[in-house]
ModelCIF file with pLDDT and N, C-alpha, C, O atoms, coordinates in Angstrom:
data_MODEL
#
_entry.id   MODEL 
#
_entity.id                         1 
_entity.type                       polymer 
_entity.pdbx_number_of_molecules   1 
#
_entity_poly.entity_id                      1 
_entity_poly.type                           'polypeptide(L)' 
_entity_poly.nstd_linkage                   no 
_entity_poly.nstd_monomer                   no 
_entity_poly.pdbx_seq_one_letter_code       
;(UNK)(UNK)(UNK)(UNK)(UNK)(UNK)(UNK)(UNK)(UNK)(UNK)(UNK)(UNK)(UNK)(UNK)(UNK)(UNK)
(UNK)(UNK)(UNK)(UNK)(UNK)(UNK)(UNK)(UNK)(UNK)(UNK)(UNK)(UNK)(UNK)(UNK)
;
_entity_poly.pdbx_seq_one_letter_code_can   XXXXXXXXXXXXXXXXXXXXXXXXXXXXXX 
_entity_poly.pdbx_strand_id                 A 
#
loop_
_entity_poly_seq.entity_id 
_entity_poly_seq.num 
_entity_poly_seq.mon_id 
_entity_poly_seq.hetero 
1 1  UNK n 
1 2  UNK n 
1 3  UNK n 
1 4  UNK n 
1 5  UNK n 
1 6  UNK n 
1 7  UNK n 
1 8  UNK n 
1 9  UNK n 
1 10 UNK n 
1 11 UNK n 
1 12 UNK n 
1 13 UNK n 
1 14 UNK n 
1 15 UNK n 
1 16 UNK n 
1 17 UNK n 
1 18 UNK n 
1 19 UNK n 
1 20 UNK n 
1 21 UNK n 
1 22 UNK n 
1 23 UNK n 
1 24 UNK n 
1 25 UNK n 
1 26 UNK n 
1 27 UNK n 
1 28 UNK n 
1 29 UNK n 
1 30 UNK n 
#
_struct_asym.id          A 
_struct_asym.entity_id   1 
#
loop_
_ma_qa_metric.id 
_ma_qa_metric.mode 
_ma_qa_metric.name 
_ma_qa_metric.software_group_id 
_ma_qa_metric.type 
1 global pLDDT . pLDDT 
2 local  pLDDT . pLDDT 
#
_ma_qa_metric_global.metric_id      1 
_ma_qa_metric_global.metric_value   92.90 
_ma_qa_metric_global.model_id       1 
_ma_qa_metric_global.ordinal_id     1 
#
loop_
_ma_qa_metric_local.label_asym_id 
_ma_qa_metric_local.label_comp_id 
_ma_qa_metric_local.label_seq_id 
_ma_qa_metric_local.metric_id 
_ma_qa_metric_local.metric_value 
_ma_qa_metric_local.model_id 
_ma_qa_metric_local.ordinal_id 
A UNK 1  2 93.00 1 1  
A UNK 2  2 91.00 1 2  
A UNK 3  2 92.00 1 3  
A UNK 4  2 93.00 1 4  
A UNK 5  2 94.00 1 5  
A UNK 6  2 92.00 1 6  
A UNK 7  2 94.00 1 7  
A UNK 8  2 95.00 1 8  
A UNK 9  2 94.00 1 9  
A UNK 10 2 95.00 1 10 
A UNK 11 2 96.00 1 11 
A UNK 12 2 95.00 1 12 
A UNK 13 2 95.00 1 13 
A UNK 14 2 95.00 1 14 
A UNK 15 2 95.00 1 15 
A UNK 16 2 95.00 1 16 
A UNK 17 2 95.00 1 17 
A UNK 18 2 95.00 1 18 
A UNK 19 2 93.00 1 19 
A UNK 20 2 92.00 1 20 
A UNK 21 2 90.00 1 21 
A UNK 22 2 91.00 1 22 
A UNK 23 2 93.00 1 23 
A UNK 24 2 93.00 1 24 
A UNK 25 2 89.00 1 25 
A UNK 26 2 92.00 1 26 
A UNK 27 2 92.00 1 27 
A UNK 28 2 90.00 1 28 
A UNK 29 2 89.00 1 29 
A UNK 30 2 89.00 1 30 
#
loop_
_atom_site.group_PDB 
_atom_site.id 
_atom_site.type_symbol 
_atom_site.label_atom_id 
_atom_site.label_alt_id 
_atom_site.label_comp_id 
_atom_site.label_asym_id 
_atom_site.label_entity_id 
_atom_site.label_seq_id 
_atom_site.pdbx_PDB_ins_code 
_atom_site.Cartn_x 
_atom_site.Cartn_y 
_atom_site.Cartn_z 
_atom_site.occupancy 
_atom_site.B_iso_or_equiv 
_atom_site.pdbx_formal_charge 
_atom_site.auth_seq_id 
_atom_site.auth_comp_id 
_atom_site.auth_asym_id 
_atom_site.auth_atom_id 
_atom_site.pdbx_PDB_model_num 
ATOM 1   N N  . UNK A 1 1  ? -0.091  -7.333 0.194  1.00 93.00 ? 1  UNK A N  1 
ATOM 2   C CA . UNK A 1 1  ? 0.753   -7.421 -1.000 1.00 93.00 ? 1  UNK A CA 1 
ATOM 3   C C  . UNK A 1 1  ? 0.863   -6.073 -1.706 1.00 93.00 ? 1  UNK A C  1 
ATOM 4   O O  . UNK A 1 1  ? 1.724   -5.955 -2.578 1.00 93.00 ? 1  UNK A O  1 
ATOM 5   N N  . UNK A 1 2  ? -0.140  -4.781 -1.330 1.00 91.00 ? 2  UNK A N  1 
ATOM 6   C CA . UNK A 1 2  ? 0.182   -3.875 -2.125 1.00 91.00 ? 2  UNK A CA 1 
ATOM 7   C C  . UNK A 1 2  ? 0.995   -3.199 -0.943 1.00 91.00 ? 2  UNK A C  1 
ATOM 8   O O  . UNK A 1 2  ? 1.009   -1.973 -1.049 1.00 91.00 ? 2  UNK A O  1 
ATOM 9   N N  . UNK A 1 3  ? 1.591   -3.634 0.018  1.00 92.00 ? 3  UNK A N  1 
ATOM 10  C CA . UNK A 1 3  ? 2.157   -2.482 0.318  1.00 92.00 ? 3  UNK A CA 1 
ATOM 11  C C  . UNK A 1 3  ? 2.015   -1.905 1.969  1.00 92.00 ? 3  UNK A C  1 
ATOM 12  O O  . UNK A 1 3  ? 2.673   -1.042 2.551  1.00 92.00 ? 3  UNK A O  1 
ATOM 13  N N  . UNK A 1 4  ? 0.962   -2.699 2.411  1.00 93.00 ? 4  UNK A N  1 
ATOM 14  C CA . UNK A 1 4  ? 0.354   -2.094 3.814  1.00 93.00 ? 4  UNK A CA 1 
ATOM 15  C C  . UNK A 1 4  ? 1.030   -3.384 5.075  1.00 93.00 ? 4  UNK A C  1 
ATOM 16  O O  . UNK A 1 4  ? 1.422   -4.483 4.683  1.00 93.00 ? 4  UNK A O  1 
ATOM 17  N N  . UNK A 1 5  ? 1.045   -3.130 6.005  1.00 94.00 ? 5  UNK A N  1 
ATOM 18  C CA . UNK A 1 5  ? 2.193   -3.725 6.859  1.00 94.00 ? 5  UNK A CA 1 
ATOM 19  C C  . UNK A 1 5  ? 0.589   -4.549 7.459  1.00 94.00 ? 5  UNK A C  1 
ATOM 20  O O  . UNK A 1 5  ? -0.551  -4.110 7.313  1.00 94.00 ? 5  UNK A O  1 
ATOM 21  N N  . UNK A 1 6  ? 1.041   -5.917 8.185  1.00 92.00 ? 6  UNK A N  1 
ATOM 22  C CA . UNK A 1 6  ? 0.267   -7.232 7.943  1.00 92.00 ? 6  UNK A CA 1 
ATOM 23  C C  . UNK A 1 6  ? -0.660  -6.713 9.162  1.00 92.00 ? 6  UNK A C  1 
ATOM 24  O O  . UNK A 1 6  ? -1.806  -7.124 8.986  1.00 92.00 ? 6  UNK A O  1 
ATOM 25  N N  . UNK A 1 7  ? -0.502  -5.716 10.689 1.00 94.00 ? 7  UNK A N  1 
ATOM 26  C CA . UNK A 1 7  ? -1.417  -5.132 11.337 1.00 94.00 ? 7  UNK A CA 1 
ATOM 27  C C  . UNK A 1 7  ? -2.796  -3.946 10.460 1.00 94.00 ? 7  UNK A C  1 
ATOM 28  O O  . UNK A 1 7  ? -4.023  -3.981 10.370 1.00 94.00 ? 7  UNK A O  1 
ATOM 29  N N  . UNK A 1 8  ? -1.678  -2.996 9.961  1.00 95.00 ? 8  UNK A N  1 
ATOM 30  C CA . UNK A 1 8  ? -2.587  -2.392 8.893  1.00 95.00 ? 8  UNK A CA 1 
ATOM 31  C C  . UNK A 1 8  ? -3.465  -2.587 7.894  1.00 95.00 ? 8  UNK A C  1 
ATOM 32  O O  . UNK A 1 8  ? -4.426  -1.893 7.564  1.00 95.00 ? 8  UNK A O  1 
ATOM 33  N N  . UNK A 1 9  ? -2.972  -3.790 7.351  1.00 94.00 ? 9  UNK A N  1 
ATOM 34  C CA . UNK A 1 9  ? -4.064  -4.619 5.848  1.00 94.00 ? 9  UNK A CA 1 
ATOM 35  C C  . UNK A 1 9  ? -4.902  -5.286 6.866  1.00 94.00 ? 9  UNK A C  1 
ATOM 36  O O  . UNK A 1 9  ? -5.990  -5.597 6.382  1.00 94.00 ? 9  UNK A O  1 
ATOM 37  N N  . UNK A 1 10 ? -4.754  -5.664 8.299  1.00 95.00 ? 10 UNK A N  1 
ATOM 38  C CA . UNK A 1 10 ? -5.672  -6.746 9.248  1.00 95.00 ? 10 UNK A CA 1 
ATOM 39  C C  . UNK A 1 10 ? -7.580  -6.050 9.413  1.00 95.00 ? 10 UNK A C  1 
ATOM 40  O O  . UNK A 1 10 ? -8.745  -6.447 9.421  1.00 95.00 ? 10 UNK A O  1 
ATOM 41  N N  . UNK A 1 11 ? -6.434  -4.319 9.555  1.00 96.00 ? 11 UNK A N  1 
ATOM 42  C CA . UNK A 1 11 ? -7.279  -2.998 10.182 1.00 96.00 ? 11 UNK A CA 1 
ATOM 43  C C  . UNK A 1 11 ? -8.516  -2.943 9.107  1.00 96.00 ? 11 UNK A C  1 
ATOM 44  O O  . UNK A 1 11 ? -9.726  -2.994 9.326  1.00 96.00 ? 11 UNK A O  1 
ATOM 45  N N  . UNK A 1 12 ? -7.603  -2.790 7.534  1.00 95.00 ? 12 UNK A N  1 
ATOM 46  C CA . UNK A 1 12 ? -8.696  -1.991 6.922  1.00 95.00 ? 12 UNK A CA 1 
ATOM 47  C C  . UNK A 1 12 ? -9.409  -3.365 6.263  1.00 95.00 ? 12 UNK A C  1 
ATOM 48  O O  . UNK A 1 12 ? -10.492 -3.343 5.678  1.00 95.00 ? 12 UNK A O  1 
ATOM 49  N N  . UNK A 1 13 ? -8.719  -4.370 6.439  1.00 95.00 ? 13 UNK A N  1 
ATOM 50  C CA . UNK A 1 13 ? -9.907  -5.276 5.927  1.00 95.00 ? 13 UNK A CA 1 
ATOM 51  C C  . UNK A 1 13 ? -11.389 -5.302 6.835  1.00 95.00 ? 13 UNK A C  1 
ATOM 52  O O  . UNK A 1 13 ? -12.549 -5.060 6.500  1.00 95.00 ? 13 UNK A O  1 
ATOM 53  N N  . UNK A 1 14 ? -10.874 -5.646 7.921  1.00 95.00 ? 14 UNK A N  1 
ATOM 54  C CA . UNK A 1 14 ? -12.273 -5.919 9.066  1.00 95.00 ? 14 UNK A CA 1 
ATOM 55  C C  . UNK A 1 14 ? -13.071 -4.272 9.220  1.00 95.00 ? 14 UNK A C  1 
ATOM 56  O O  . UNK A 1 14 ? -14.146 -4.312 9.818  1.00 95.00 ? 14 UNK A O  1 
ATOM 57  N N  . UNK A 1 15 ? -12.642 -2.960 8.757  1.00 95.00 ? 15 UNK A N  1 
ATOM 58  C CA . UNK A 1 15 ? -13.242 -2.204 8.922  1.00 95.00 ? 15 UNK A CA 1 
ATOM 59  C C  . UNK A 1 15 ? -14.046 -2.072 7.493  1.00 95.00 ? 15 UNK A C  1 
ATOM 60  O O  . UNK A 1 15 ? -15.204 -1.703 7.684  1.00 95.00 ? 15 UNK A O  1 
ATOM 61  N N  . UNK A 1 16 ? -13.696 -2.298 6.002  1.00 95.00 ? 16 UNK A N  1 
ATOM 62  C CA . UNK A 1 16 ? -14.468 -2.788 5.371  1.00 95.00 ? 16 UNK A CA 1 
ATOM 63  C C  . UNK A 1 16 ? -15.633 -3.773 5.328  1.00 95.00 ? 16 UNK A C  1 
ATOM 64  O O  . UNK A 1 16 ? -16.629 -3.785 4.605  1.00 95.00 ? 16 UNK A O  1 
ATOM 65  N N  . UNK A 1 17 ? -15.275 -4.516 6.207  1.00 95.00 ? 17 UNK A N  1 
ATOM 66  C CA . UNK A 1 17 ? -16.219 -5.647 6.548  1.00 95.00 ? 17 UNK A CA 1 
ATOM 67  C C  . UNK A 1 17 ? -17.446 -5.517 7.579  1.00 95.00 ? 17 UNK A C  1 
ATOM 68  O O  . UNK A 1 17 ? -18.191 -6.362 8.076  1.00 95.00 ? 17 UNK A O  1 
ATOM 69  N N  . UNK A 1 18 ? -17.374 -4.396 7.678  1.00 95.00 ? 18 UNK A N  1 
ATOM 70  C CA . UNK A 1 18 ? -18.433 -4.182 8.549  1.00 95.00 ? 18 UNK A CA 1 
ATOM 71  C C  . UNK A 1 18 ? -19.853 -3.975 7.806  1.00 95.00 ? 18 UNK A C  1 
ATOM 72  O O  . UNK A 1 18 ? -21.059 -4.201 7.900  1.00 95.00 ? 18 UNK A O  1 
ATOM 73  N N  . UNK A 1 19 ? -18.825 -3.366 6.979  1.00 93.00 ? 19 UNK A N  1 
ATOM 74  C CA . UNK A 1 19 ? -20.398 -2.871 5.798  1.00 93.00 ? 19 UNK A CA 1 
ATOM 75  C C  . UNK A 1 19 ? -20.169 -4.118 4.756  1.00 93.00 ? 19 UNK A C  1 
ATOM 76  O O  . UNK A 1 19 ? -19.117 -4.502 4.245  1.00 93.00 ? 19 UNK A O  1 
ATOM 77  N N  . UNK A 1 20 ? -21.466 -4.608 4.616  1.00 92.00 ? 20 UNK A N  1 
ATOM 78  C CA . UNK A 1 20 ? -21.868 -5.732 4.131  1.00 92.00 ? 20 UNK A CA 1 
ATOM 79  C C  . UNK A 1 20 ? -21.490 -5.211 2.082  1.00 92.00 ? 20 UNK A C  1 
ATOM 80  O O  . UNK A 1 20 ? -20.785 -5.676 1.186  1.00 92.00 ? 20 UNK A O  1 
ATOM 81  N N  . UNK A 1 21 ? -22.251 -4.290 2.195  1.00 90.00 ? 21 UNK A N  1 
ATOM 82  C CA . UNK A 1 21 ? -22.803 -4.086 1.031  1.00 90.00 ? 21 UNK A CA 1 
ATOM 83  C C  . UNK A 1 21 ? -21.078 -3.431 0.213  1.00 90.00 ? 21 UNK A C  1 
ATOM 84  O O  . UNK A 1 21 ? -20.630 -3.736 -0.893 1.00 90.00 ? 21 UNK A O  1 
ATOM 85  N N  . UNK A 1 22 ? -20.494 -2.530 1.218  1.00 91.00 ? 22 UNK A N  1 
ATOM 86  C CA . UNK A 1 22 ? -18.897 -2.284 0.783  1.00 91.00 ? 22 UNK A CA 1 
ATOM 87  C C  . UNK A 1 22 ? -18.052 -3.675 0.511  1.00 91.00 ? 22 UNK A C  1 
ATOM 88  O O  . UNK A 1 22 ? -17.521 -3.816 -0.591 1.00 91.00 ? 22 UNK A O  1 
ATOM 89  N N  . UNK A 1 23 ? -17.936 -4.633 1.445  1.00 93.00 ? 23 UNK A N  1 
ATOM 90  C CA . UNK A 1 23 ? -17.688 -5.722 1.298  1.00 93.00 ? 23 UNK A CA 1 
ATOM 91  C C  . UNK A 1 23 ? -17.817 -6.381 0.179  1.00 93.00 ? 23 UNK A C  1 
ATOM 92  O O  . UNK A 1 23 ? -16.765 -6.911 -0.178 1.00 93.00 ? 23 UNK A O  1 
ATOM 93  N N  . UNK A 1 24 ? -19.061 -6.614 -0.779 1.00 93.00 ? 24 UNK A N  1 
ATOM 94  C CA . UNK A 1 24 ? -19.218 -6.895 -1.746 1.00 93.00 ? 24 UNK A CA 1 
ATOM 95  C C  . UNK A 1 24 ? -18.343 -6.750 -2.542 1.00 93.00 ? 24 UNK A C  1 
ATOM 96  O O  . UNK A 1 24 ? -17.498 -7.604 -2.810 1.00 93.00 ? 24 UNK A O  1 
ATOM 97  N N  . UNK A 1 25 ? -18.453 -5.303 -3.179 1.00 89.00 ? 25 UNK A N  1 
ATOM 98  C CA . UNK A 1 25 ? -18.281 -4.545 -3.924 1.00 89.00 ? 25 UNK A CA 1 
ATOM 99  C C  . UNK A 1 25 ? -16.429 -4.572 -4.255 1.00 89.00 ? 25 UNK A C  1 
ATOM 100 O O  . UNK A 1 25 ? -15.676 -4.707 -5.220 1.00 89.00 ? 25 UNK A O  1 
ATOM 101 N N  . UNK A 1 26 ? -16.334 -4.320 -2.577 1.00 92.00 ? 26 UNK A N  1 
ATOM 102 C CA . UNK A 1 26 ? -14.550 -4.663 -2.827 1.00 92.00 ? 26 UNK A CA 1 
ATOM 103 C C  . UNK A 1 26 ? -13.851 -6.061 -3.131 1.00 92.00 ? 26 UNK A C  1 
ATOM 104 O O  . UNK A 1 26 ? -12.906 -6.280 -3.889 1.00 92.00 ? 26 UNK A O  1 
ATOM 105 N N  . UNK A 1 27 ? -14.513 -6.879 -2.397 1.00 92.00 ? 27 UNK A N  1 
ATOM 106 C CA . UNK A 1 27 ? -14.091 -8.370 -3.121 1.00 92.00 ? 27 UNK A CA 1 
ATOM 107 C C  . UNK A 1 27 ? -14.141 -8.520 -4.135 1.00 92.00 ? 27 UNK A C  1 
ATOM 108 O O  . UNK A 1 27 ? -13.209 -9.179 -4.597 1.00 92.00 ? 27 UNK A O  1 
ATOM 109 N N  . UNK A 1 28 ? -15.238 -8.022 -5.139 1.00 90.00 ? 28 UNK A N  1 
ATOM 110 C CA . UNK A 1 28 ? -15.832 -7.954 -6.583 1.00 90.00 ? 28 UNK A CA 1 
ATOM 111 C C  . UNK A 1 28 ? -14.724 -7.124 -7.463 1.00 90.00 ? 28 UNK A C  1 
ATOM 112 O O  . UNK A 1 28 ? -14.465 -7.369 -8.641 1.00 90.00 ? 28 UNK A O  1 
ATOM 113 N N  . UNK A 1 29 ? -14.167 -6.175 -6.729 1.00 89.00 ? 29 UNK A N  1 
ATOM 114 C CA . UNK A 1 29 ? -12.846 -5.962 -7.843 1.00 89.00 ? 29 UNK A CA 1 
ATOM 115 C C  . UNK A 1 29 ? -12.081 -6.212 -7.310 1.00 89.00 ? 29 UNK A C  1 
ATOM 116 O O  . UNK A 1 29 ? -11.118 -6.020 -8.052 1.00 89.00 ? 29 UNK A O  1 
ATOM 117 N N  . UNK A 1 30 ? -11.549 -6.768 -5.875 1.00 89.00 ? 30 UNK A N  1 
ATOM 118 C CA . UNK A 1 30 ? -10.150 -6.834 -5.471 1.00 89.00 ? 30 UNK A CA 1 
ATOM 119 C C  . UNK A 1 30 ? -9.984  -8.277 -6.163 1.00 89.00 ? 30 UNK A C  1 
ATOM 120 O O  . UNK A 1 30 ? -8.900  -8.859 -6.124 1.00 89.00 ? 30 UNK A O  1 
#
């Protein structure tokens, strides 16, 4: 929804998600 094409938002979600502790943090303000 901000903007990133539905392969690209797929990318950087699951590469956030690797790190547990980033994960948090971004759900917590996204």
């Amino acid at each position: 929804t901000k903007g990133f094409t539905a392969d690209e938002a797929n990318e950087i979600a699951h590469r956030i998600a690797e790190d547990d502790e980033l994960f948090v943090k971004t759900m917590a303000q996204e």
